[in-house]
Structures are given as structure tokens and as C-alpha cells.
Protein backbone atom coordinates (compact mmCIF):
# COMPACT_ATOMS: atom_id res chain seq x y z
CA UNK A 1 24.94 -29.56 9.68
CA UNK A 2 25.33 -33.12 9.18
CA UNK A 3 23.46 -36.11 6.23
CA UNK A 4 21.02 -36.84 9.52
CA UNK A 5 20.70 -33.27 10.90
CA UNK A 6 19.78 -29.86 9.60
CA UNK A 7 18.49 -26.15 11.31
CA UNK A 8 16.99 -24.75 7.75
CA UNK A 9 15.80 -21.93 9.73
CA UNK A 10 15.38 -20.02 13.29
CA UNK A 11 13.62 -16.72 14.27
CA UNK A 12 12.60 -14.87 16.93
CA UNK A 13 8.68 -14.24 17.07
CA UNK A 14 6.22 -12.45 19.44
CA UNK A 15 5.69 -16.09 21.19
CA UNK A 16 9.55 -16.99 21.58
CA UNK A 17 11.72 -18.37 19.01
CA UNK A 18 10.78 -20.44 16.10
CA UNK A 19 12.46 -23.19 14.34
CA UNK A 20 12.53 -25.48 11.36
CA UNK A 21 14.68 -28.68 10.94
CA UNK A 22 14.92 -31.30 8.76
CA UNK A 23 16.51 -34.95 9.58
CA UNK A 24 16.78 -38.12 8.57
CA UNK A 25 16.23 -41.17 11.39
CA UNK A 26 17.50 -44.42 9.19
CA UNK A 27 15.95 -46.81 11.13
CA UNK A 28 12.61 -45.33 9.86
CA UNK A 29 13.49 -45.24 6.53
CA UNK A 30 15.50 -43.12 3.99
CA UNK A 31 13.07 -39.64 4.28
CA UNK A 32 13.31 -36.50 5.15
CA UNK A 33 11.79 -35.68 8.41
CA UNK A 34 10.35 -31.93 8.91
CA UNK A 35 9.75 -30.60 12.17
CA UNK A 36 8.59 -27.12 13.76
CA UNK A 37 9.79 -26.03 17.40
CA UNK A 38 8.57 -22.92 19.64
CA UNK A 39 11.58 -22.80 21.42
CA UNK A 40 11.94 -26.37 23.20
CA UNK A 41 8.47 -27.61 22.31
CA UNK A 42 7.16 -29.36 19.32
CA UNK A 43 4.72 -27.93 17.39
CA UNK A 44 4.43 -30.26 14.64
CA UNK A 45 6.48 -33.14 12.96
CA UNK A 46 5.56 -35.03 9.01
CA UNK A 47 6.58 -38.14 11.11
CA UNK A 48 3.01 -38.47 11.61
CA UNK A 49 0.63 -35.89 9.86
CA UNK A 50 -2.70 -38.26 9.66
CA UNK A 51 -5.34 -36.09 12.44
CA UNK A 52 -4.14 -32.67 10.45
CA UNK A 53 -4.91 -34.18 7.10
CA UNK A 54 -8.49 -35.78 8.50
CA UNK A 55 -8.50 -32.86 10.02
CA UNK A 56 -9.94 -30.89 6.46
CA UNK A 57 -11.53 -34.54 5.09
CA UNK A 58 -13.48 -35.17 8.44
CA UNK A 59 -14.77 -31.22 8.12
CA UNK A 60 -15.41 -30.46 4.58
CA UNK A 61 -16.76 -33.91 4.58
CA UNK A 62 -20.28 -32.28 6.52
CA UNK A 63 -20.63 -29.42 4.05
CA UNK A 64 -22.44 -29.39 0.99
CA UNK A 65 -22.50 -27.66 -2.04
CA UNK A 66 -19.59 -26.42 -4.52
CA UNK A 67 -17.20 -23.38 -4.80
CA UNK A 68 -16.55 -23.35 -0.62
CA UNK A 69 -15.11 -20.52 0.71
CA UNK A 70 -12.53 -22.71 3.52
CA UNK A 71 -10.34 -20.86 6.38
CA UNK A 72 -7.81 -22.81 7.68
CA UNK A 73 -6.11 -21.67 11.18
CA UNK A 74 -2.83 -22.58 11.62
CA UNK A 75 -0.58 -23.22 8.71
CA UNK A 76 2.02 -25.53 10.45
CA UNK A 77 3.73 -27.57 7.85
CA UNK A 78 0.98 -27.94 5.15
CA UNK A 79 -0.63 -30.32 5.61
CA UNK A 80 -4.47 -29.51 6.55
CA UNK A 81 -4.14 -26.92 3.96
CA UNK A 82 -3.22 -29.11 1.11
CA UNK A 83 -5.93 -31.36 2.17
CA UNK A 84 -8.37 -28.89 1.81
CA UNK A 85 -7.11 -28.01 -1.83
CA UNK A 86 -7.54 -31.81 -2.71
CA UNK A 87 -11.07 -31.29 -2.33
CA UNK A 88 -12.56 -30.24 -5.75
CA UNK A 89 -15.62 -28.73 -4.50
CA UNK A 90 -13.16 -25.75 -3.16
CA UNK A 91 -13.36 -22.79 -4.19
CA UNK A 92 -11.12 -20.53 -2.10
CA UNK A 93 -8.81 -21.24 0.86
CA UNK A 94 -7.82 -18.41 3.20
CA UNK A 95 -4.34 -19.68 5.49
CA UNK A 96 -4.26 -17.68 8.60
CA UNK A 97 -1.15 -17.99 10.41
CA UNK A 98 0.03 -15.65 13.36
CA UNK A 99 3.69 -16.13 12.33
CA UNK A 100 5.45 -14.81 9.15
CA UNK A 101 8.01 -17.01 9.37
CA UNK A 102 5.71 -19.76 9.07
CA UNK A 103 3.99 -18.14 6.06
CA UNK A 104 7.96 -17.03 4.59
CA UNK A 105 8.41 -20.86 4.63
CA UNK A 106 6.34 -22.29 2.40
CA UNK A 107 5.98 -18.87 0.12
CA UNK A 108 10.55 -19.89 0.14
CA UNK A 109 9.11 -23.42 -0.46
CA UNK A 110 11.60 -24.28 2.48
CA UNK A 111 8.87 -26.89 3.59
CA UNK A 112 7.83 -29.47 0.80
CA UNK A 113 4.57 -28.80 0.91
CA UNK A 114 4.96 -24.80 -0.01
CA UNK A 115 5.15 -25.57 -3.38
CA UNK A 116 1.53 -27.14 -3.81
CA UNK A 117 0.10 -24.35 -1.78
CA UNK A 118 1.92 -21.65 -4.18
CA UNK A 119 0.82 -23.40 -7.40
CA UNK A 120 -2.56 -23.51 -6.14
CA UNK A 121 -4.60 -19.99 -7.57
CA UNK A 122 -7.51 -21.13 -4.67
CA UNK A 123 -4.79 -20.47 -1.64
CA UNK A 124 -4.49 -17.16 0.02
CA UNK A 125 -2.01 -16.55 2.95
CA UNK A 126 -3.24 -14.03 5.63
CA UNK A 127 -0.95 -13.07 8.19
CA UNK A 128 -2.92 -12.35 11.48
CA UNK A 129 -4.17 -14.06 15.07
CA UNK A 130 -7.04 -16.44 14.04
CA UNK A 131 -8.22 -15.54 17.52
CA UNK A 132 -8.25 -12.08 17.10
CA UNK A 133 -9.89 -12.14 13.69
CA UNK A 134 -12.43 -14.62 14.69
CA UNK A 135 -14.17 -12.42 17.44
CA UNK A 136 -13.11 -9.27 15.48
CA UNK A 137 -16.66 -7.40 15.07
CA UNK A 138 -16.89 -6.39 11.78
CA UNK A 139 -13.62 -7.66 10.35
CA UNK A 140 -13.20 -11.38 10.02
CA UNK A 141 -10.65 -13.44 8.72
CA UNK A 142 -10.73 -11.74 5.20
CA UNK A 143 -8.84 -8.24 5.06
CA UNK A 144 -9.75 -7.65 1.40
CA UNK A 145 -14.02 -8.65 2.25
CA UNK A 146 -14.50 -7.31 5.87
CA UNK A 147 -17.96 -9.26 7.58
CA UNK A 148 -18.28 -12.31 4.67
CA UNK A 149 -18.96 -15.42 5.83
CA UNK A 150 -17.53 -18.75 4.62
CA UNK A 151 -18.44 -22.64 4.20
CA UNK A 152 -15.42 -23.85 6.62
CA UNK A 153 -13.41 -22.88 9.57
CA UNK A 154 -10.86 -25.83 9.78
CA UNK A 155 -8.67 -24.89 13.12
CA UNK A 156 -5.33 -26.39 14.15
CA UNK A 157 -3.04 -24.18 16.70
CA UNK A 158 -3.82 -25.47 19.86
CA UNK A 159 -2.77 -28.62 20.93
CA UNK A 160 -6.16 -28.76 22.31
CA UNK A 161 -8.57 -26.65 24.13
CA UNK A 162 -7.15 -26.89 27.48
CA UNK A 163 -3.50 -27.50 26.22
CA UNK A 164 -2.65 -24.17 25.04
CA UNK A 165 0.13 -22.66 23.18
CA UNK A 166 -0.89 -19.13 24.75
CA UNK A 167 -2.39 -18.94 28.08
CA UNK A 168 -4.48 -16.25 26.31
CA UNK A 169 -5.74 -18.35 23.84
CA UNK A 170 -8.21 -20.53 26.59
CA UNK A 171 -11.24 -17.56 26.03
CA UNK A 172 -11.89 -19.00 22.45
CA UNK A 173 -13.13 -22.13 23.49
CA UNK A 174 -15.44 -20.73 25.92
CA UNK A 175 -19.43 -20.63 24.35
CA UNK A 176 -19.06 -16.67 24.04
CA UNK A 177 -16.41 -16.56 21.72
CA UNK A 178 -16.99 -19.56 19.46
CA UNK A 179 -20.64 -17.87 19.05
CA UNK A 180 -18.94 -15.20 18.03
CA UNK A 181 -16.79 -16.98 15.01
CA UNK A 182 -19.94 -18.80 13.81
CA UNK A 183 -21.02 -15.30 12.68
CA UNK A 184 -18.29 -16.04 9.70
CA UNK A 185 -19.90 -19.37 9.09
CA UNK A 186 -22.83 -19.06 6.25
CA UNK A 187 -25.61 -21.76 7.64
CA UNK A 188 -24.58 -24.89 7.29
CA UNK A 189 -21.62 -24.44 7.78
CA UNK A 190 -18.80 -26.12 9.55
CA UNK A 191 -16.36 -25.84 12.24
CA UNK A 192 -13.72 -28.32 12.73
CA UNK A 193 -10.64 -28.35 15.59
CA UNK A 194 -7.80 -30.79 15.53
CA UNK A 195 -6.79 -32.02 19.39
CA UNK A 196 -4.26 -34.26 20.24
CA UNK A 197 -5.89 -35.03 23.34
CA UNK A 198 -8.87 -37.86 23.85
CA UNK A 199 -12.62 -35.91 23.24
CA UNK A 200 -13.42 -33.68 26.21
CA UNK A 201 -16.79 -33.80 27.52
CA UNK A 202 -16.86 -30.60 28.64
CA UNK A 203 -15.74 -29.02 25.47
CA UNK A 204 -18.13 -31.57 23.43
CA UNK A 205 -21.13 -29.85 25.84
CA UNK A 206 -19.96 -26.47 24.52
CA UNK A 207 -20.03 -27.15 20.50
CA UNK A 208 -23.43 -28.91 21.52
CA UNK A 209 -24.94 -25.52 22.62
CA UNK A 210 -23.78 -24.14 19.07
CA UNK A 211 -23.30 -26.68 16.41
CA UNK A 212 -25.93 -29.33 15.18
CA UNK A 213 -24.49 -32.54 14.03
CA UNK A 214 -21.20 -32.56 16.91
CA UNK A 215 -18.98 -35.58 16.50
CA UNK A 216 -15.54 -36.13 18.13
CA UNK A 217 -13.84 -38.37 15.61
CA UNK A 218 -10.90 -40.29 16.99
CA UNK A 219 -8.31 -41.01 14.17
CA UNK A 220 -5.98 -43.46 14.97
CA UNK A 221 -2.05 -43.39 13.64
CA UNK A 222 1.17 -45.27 13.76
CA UNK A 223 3.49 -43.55 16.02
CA UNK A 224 7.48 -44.81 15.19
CA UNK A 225 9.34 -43.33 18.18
CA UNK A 226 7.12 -44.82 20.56
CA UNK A 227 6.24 -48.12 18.37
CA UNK A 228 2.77 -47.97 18.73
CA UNK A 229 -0.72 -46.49 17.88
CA UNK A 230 -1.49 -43.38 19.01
CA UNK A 231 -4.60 -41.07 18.62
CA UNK A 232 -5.72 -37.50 17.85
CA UNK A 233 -9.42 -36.33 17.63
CA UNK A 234 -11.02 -34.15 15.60
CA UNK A 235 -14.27 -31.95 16.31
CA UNK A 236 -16.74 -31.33 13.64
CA UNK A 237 -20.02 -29.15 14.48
CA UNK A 238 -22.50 -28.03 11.45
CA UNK A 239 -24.08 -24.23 12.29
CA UNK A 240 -27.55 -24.82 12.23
């Protein structure tokens, strides 16, 4: 370990091995950098955490009402989730995450943001496949309310829906399966999907078949390490 560099933490999973590290790049200022690695790739870094905060503003922005009942999939470093919480109108946030380590992060509060999400009575963790639970007839993504149905399904995992982190993971996007997870959603609902890619036609024509009200929101960030703008989009469909 070194002032610049420093491995907080590395386990094996079912998906290969998992890391957090923290560092500090002085050129870009005097902050802590967190970053999350499935064994050589990057998963997430809070260099740049803009699309997976508009991620939960973009979505909760289309529902109405008060007291939502939000899923978020995908717990990465925080930051969608604590979004989410900002929002006053919510109610109850459910965290699914298919890795415990992830989850044994922020409940260690080895990740800044754990603390705000442990504070917080609204936040649940749920360890589980969101992809599992989502098609799961009968179950859902609540263990302790089997069938119930919620206000938001907020979902960041993939880096989009043809650049997988699973090879088994490409049968969600597909209409079949994302018919089946509106089942969770009460009407009016929402579904929202963070991408790192440009909006895809093709997957635009899908949430068209199932969601009223589709946008593909392009959100626009700084990017240091390449010294320019980049972009992310975000998908937002309302069940009608």
C-alpha cells in the first residue's frame, strides 16, 4: 500500500474475483478515488458517477404519488441508491445485489457511501440475482412480501443490454422477460436501465412494446482520463 494506492478488499465470487481500491491521482485533485473490478474489468469508478445518479432522478422523476416502494438492481458503489433516498417522496428502497461482498462493503462502510445507506431506516439490502428474482413467478424481489408490486425498478448491472457482464444475462432484455418484471411494477409505474452505450434502437423498439412514455435520455459527463465529454444513457418506460 502506498499515499496514491490501496487494495481495501478482494474476494472470490461465483462470477470471478472481486475487488475494491481506493487511490488518489494528484493531477485530478486531492480525493479519494473508489473503484470496483471483476477481475481485470471495471465495473464502476466515483471518478465519474453522473448517469448512475440520473439514473434514480431521470426514473423516479416519471412516477407520481408519495411513499414509493423503489428497487434498485445493482448496488455498485452507492450511488443510484443514495439518489433514490434523496427523493422525499420514498418510502422504501429494496438494494438487490448478486454479490455479498458488495453488500459486506457498504454494511463495513468500507465505501463512503455505506454509511448514508445504513443510516437510512427506508434502505433494505437483499442479497439475490435481480434476474432471477425479476422473472421469478410468484416470488419477486421482496423475500419478506412474495408477489407485491412496487412504484420503481431502477436497474444498473449491465453495462448495457448487449454488453453483458454474464453471457446469461442477454434473455432479460428480450420482450418475454421484461413483460415478465413489469408484473412487480403497480400501474404507472416505472422502469429505468442505466447503459453506457449510445440508445439502441432495437432495444428502444422493445420497451416501446411494453412501456408508455419511452425516452432514452443521454446524460452527458466530464471524463478526466480521457479529457473530454463522454456520455451514458438512461432508459425510462412508464407501465401503462
Amino acid at each position: 500500500m502506498t499515499r496514491l494506492f490501496e487494495e481495501i478488499d478482494i474476494q472470490p465470487s461465483a462470477i470471478g474475483e472481486i475487488s475494491l481500491r481506493r487511490r488518489r491521482i494528484p493531477a485530478l485533485g486531492d480525493r479519494d478515488i473508489y473503484e470496483v473490478k471483476l477481475g481485470e474489468e471495471f465495473l464502476m469508478s466515483s471518478m465519474f458517477p453522473e448517469a448512475e445518479i440520473a439514473l434514480s432522478r431521470l426514473g423516479l422523476a416519471a412516477v407520481s404519488g408519495d411513499q414509493l416502494s423503489v428497487v434498485v438492481g445493482g448496488l455498485g458503489l452507492g450511488y443510484t441508491a443514495v439518489a433514490a433516498l434523496e427523493d422525499q417522496r420514498v418510502g422504501e428502497l429494496l438494494i438487490i445485489d448478486y454479490l455479498d461482498t458488495v453488500i459486506q462493503w457498504h454494511r463495513d462502510e468500507k465505501v463512503p457511501l455505506g454509511k448514508i445507506l445504513n443510516a437510512d431506516p427506508r434502505n433494505r439490502y437483499v442479497h439475490g440475482s435481480f434476474f432471477d428474482l425479476a422473472i421469478e413467478d410468484g416470488g419477486g424481489f421482496d423475500p419478506a412480501q412474495p408477489g407485491r408490486q412496487f412504484d420503481a425498478i431502477l436497474l444498473d448491472i449491465d453495462h448495457s443490454p448487449r454488453a453483458l457482464l454474464h453471457a446469461s444475462n442477454a434473455s432479460f432484455y428480450t420482450r418475454h422477460n421484461l413483460a415478465l418484471m413489469c408484473r412487480q411494477l403497480r400501474q404507472g409505474g416505472v422502469f429505468a436501465l442505466w447503459s453506457q452505450d449510445p440508445p439502441d434502437a432495437e432495444f428502444m423498439a422493445v420497451m416501446n412494446d411494453l412501456f408508455s412514455a419511452c425516452e432514452a435520455h443521454v446524460v452527458p459527463f466530464f471524463n478526466p482520463f480521457q479529457n473530454c465529454q463522454s456520455t451514458n444513457t438512461v432508459y425510462v418506460g412508464v407501465k401503462p
